[in-house]
C-alpha atoms as a PDB file:
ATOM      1  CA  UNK A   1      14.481 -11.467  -9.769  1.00  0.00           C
ATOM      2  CA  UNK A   2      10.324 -11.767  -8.469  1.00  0.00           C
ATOM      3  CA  UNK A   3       8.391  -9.882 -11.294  1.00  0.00           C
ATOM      4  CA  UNK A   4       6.913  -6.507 -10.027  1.00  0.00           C
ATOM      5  CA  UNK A   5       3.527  -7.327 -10.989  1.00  0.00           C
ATOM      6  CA  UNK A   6       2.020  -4.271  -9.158  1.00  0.00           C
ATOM      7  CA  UNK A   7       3.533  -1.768 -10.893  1.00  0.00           C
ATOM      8  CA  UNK A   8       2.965  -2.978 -14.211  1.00  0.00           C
ATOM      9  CA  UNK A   9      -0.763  -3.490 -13.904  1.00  0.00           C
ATOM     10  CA  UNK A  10      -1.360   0.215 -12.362  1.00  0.00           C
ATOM     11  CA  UNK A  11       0.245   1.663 -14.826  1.00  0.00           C
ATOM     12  CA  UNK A  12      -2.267  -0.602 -17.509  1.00  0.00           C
ATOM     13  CA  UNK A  13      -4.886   1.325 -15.469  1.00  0.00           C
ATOM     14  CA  UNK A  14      -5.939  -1.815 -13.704  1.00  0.00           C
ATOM     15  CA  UNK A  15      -7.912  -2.467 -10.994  1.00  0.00           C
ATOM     16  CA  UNK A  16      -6.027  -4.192  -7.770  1.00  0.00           C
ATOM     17  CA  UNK A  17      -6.860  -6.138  -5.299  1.00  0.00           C
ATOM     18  CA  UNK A  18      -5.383  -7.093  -1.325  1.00  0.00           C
ATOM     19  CA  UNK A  19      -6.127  -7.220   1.915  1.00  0.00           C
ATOM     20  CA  UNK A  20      -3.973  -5.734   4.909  1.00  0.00           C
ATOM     21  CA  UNK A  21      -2.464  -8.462   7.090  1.00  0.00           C
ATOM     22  CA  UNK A  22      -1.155  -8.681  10.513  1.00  0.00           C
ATOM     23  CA  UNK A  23      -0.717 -12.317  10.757  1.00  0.00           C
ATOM     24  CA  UNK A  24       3.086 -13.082  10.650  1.00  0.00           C
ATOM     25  CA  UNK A  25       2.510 -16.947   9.436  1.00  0.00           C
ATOM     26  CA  UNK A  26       3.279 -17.282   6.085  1.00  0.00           C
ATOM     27  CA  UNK A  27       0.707 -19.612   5.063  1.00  0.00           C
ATOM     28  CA  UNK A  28      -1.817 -16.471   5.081  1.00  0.00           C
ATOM     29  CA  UNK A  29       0.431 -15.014   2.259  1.00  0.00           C
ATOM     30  CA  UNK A  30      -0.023 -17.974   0.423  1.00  0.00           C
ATOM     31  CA  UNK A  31      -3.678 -18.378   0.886  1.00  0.00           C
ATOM     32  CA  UNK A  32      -4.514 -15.060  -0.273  1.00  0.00           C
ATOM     33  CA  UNK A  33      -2.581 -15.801  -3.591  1.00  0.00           C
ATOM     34  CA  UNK A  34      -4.060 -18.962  -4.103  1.00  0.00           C
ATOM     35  CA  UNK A  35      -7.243 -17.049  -3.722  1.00  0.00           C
ATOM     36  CA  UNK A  36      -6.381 -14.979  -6.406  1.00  0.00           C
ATOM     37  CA  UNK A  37      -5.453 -11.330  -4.516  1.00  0.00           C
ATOM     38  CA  UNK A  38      -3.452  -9.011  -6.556  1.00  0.00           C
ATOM     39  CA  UNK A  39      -1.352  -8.267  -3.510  1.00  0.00           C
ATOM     40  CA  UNK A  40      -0.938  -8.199   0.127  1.00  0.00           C
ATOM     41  CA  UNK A  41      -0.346  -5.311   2.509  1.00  0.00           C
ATOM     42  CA  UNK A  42       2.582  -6.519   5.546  1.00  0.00           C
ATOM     43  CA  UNK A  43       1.012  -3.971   8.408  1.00  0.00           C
ATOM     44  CA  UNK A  44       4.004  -2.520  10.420  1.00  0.00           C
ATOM     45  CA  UNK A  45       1.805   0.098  11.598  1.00  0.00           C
ATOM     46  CA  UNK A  46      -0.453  -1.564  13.385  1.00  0.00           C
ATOM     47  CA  UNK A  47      -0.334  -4.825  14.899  1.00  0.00           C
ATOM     48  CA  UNK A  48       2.069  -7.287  16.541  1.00  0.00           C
ATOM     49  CA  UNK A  49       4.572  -7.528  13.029  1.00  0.00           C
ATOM     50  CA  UNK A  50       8.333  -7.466  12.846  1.00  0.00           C
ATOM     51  CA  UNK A  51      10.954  -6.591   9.981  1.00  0.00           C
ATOM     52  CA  UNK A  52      11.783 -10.399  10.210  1.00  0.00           C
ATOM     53  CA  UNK A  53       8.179 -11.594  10.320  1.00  0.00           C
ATOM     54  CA  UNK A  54       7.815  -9.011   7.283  1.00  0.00           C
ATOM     55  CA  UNK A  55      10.902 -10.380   4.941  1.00  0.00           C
ATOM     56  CA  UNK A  56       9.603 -14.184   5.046  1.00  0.00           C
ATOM     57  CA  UNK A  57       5.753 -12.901   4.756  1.00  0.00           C
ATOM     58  CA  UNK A  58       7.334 -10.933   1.265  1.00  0.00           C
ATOM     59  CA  UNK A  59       8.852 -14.624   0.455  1.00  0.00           C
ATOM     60  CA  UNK A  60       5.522 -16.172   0.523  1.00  0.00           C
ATOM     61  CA  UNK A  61       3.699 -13.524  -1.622  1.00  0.00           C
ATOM     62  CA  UNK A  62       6.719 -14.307  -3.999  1.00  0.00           C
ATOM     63  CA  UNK A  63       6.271 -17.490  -3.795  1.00  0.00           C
ATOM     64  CA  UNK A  64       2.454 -17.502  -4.948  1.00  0.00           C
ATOM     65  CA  UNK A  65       2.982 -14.453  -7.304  1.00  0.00           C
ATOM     66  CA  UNK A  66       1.757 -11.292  -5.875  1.00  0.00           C
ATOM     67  CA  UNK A  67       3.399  -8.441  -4.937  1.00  0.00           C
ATOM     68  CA  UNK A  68       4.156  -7.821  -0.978  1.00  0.00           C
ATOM     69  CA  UNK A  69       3.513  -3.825   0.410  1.00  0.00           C
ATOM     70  CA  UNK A  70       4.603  -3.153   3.389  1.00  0.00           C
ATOM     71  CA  UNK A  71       3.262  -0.479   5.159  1.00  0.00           C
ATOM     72  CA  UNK A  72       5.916   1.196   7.298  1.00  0.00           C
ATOM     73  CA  UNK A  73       4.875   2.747  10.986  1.00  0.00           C
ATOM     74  CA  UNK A  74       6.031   6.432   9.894  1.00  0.00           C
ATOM     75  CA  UNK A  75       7.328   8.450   6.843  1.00  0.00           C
ATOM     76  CA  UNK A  76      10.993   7.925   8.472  1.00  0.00           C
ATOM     77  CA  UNK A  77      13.883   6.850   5.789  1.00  0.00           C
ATOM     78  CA  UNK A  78      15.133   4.551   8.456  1.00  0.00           C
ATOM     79  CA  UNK A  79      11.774   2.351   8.249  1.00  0.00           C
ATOM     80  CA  UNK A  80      11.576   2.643   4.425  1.00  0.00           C
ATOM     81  CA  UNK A  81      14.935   1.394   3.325  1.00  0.00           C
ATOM     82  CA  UNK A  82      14.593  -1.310   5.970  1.00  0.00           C
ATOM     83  CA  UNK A  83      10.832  -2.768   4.197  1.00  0.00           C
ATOM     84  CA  UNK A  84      12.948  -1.993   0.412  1.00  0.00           C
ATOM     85  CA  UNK A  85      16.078  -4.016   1.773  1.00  0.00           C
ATOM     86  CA  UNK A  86      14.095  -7.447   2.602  1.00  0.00           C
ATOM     87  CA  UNK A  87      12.590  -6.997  -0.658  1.00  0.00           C
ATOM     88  CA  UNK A  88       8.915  -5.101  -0.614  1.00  0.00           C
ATOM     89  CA  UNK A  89       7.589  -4.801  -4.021  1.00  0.00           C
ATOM     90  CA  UNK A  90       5.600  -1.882  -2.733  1.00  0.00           C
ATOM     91  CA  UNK A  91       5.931   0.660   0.213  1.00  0.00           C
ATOM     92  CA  UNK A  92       2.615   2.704   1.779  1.00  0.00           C
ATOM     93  CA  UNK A  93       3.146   5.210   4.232  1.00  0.00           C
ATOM     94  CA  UNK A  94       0.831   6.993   6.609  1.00  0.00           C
ATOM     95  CA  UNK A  95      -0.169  10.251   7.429  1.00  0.00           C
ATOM     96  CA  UNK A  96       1.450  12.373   4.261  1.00  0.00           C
ATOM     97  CA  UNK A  97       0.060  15.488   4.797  1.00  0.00           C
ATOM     98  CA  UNK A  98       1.954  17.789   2.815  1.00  0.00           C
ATOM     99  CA  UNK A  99       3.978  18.485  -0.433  1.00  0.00           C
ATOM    100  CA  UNK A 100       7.558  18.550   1.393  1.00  0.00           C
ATOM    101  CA  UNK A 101       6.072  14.666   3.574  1.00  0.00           C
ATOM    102  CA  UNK A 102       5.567  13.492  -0.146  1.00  0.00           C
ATOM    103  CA  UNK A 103       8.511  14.468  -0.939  1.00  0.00           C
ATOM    104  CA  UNK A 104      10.795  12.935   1.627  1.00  0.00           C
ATOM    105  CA  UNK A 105       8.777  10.278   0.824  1.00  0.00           C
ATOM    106  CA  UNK A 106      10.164   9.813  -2.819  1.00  0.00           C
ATOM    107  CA  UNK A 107      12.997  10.741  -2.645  1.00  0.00           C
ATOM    108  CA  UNK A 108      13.920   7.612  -0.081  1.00  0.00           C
ATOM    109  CA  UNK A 109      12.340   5.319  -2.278  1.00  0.00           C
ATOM    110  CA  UNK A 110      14.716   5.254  -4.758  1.00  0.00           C
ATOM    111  CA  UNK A 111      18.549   5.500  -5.415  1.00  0.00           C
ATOM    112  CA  UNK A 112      20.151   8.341  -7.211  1.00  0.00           C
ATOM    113  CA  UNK A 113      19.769  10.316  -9.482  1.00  0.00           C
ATOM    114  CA  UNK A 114      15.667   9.811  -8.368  1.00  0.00           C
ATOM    115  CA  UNK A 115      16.061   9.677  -4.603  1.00  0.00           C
ATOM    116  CA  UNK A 116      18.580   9.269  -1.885  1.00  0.00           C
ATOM    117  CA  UNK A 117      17.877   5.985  -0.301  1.00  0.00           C
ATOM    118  CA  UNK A 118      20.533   4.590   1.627  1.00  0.00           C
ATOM    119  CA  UNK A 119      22.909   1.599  -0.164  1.00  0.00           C
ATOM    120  CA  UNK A 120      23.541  -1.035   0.734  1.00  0.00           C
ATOM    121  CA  UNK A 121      23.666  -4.878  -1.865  1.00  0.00           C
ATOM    122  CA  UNK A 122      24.144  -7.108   0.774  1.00  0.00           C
ATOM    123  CA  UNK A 123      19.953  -7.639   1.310  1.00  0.00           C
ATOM    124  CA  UNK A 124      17.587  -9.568  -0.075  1.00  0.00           C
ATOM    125  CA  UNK A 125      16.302  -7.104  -2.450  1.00  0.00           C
ATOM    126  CA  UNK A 126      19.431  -7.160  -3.955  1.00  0.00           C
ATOM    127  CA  UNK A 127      19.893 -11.163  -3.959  1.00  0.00           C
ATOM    128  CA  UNK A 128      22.057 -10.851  -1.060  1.00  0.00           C
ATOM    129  CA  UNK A 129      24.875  -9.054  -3.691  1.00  0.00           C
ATOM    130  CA  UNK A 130      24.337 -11.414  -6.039  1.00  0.00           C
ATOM    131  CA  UNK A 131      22.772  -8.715  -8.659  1.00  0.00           C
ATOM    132  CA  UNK A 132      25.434  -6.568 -10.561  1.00  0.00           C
ATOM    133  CA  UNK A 133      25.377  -3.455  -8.927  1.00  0.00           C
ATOM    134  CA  UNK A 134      24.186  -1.116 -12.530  1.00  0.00           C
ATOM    135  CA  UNK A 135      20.972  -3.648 -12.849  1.00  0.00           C
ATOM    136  CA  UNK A 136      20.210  -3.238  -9.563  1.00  0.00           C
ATOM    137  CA  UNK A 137      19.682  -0.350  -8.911  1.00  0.00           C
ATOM    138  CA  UNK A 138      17.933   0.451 -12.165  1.00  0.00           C
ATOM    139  CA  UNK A 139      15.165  -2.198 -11.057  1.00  0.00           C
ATOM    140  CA  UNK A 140      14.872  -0.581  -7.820  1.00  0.00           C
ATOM    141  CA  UNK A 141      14.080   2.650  -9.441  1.00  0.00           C
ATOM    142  CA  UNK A 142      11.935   0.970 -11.901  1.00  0.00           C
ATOM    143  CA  UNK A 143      10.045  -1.429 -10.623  1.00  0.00           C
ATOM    144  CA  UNK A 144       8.581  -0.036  -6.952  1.00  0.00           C
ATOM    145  CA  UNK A 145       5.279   0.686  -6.017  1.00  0.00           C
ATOM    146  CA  UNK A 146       5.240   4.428  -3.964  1.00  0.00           C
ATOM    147  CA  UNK A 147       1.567   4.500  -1.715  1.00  0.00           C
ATOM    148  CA  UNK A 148       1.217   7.546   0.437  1.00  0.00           C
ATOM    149  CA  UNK A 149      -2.039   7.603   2.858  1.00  0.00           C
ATOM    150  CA  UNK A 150      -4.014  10.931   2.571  1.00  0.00           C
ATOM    151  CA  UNK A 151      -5.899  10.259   5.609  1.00  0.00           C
ATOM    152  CA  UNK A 152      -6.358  13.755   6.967  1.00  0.00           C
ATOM    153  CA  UNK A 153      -8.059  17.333   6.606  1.00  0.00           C
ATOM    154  CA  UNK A 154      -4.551  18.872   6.484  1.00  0.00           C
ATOM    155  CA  UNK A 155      -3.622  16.566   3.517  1.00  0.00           C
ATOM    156  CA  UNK A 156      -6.832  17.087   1.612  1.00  0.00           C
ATOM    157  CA  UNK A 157      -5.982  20.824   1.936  1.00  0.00           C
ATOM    158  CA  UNK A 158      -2.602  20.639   0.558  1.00  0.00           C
ATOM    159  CA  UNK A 159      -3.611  17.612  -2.090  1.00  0.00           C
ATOM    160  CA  UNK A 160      -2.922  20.392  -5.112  1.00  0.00           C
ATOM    161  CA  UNK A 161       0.698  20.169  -4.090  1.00  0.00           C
ATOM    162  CA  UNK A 162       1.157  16.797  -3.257  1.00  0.00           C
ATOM    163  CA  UNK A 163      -0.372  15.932  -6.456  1.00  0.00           C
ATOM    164  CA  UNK A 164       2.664  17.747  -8.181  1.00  0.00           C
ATOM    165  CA  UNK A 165       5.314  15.455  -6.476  1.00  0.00           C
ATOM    166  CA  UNK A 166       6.930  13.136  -8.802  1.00  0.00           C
ATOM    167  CA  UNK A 167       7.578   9.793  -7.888  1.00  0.00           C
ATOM    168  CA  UNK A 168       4.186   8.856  -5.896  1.00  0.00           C
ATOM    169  CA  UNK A 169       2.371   6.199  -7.669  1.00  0.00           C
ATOM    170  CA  UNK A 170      -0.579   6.145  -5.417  1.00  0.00           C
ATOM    171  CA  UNK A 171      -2.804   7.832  -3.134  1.00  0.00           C
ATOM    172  CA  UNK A 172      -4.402   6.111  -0.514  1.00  0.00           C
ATOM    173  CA  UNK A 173      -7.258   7.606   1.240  1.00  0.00           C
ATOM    174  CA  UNK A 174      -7.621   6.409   4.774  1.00  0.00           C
ATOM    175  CA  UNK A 175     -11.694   6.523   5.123  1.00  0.00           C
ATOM    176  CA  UNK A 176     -11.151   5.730   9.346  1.00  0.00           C
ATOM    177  CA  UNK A 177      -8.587   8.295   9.728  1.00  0.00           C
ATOM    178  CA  UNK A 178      -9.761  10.500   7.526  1.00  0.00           C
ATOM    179  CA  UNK A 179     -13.546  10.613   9.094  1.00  0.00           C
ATOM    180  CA  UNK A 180     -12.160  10.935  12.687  1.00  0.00           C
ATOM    181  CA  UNK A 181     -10.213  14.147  10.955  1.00  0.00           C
ATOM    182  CA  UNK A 182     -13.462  15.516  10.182  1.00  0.00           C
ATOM    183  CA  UNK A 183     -14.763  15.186  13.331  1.00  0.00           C
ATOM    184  CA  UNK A 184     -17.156  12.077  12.097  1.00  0.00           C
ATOM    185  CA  UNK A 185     -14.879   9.198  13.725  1.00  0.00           C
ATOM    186  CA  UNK A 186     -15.947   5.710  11.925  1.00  0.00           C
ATOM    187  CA  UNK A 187     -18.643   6.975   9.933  1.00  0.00           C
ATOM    188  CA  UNK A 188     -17.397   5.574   6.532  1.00  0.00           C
ATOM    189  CA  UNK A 189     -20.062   6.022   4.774  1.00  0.00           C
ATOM    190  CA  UNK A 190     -20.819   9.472   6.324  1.00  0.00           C
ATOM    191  CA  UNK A 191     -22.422  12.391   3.151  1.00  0.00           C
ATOM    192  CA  UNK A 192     -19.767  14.463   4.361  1.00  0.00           C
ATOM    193  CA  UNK A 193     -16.695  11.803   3.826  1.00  0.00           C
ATOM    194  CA  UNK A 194     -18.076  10.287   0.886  1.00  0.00           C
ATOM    195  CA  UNK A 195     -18.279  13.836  -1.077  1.00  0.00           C
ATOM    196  CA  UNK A 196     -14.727  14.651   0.241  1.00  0.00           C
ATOM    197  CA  UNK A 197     -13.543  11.000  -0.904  1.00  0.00           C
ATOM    198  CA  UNK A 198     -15.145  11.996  -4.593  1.00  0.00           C
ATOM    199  CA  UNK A 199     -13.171  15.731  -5.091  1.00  0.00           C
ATOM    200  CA  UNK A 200     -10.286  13.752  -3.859  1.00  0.00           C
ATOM    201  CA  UNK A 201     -10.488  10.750  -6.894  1.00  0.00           C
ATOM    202  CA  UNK A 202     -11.954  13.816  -9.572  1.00  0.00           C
ATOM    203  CA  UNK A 203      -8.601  16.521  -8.790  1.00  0.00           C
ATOM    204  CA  UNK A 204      -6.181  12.565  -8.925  1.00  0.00           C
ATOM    205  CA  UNK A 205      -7.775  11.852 -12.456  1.00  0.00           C
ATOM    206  CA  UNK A 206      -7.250  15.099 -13.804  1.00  0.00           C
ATOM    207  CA  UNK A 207      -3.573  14.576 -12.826  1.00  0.00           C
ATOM    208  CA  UNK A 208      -3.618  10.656 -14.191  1.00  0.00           C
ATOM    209  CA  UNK A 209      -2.520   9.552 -10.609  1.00  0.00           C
ATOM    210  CA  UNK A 210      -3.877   6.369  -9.115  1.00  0.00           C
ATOM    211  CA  UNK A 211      -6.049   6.585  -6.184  1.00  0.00           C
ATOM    212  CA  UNK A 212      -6.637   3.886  -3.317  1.00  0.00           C
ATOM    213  CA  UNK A 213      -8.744   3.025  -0.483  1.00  0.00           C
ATOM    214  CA  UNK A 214      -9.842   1.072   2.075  1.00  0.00           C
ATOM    215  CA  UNK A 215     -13.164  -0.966   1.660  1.00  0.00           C
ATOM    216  CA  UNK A 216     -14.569  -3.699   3.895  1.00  0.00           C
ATOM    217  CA  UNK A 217     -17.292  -5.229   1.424  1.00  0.00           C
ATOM    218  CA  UNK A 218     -17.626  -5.965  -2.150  1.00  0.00           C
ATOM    219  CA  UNK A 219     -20.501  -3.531  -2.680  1.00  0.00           C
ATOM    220  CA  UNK A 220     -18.296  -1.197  -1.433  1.00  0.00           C
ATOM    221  CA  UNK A 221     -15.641  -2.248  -3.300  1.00  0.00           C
ATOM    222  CA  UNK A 222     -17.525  -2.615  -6.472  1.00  0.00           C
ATOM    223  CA  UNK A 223     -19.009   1.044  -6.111  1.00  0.00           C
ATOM    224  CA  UNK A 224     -15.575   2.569  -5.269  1.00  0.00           C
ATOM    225  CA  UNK A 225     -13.862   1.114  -8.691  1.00  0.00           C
ATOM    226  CA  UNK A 226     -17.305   2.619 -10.253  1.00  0.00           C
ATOM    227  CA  UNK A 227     -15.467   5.732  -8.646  1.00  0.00           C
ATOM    228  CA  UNK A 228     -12.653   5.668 -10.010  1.00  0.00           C
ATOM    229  CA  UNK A 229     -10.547   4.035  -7.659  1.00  0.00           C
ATOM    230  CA  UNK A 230      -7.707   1.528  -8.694  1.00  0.00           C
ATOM    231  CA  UNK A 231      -6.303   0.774  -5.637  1.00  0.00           C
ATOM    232  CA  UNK A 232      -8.730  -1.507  -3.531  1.00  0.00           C
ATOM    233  CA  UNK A 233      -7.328  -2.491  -0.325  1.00  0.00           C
ATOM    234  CA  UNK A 234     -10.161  -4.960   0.880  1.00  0.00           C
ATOM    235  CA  UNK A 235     -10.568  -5.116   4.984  1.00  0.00           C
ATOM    236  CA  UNK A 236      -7.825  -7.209   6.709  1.00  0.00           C
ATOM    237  CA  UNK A 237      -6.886 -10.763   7.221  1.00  0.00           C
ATOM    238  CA  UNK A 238      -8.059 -11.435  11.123  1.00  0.00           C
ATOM    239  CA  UNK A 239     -10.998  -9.694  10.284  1.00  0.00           C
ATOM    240  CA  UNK A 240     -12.176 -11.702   7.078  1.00  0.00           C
ATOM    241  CA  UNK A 241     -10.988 -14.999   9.202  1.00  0.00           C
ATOM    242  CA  UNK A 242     -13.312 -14.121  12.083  1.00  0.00           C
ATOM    243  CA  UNK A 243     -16.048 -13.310   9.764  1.00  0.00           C
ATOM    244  CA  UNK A 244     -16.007 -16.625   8.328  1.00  0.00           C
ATOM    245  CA  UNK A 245     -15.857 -18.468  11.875  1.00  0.00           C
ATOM    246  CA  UNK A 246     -18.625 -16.280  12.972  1.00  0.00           C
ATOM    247  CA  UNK A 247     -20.435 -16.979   9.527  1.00  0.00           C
ATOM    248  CA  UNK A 248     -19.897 -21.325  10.407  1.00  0.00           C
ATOM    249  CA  UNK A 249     -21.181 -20.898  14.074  1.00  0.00           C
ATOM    250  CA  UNK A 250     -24.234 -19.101  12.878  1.00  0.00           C
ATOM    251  CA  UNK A 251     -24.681 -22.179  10.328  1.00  0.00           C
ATOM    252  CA  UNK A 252     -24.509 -24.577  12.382  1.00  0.00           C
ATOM    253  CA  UNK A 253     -25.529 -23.620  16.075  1.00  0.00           C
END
């Protein structure tokens, strides 16, 4: 069974590393472990990605030793035990904005007597049935990674609560979402966001919960861990290709 590497170094208090990704070619998966990425994040949210483009991207970051996330489009069970049955190491979901969306959230991450997701051994996660049935589902329980997005006002309100939810390993602030929330669409770096962004990461530490976000430098990046943040989802494949070729061009021409 692929280690959980994820998992084991948030909960060392480590500091992660990953870009999203909505390339389906495996070879990206594989370059950004050779690179030396903690993990990758499979984008079903956004962009042109399937369930099947998903399960052999999640080989690949297997195959090079980190741990595949795969963001789901909603916070519906349906696309959750679908990304945990091809075998994601980690699951992120948008748009939690209360205690009972965390919640539902949890509890169809895991089997009982933690959750209520859906059976089923004949998947990949499971080694196609291979796996005896007891050690399965203890490593299911055991080993995921649970990201919800806190990526609006609403959430922010009700973050006391959601903080109190068992069974979420990480929140993820959504800086894009989050600013157009506050009526400051795309100003990342806006006073206003950044102060929110802080009372968000001090009320997580005093509850020993893992915060992430989304960063599109590495002075950003860099002053975010200084933050506090352990969760460092750094900009997105296309976009770190194209700002290479653009980067050559400009050499050269």
């Amino acid at each position: 069974m692929a280690h959980y590497k994820l998992l084991e170094k948030l909960l060392k208090r480590e500091v992660v590393l990953g870009p999203f990704c909505k390339l389906s070619d495996p070879a990206i998966y594989e370059l950004i472990g050779l690179a030396g990425f903690d993990y990758a994040i499979i984008d079903l949210e956004h962009g042109p990605l399937t369930y099947e483009s998903a399960q052999n991207a999640i080989r690949a970051c297997e195959l090079v030793g980190i741990s595949p996330v795969v963001r789901v489009p909603t916070n519906e069970e349906h696309y959750i035990l679908r990304a945990l049955d091809i075998g994601a190491h980690g699951i992120q979901v948008p748009e939690i904005n209360t205690k009972e969306q965390a919640e539902k959230l949890a509890q169809a991450c895991r089997y009982y007597p933690k959750g209520n997701r859906g059976v089923c051994r004949f998947v990949r996660a499971a080694q196609y049935s291979r796996m005896p049935k007891d050690e399965y589902f203890k490593f299911a329980n055991e080993n995921l990674t649970v990201i919800a997005h806190l990526e609006g006002v609403e959430g922010v309100n009700n973050l006391d609560d959601i903080l109190e939810v068992e069974g979420i390993d990480v929140l993820f602030i959504g800086p894009y979402d989050l600013s157009q929330s506050m009526g400051i669409p795309g100003q990342v770096d806006h006073p206003d966001l950044v102060a929110k962004m802080l009372s968000i990461v001090k009320k997580a530490e005093e509850k020993n919960k893992v915060i992430g976000t989304f960063v599109e430098t590495p002075e950003a990046a860099k002053e975010w861990i200084r933050r506090g943040v352990g969760y460092i989802s750094y900009s997105v494949d296309v976009g770190l290709i194209l700002d290479k070729l653009v980067s050559v061009v400009k050499a050269v021409l």
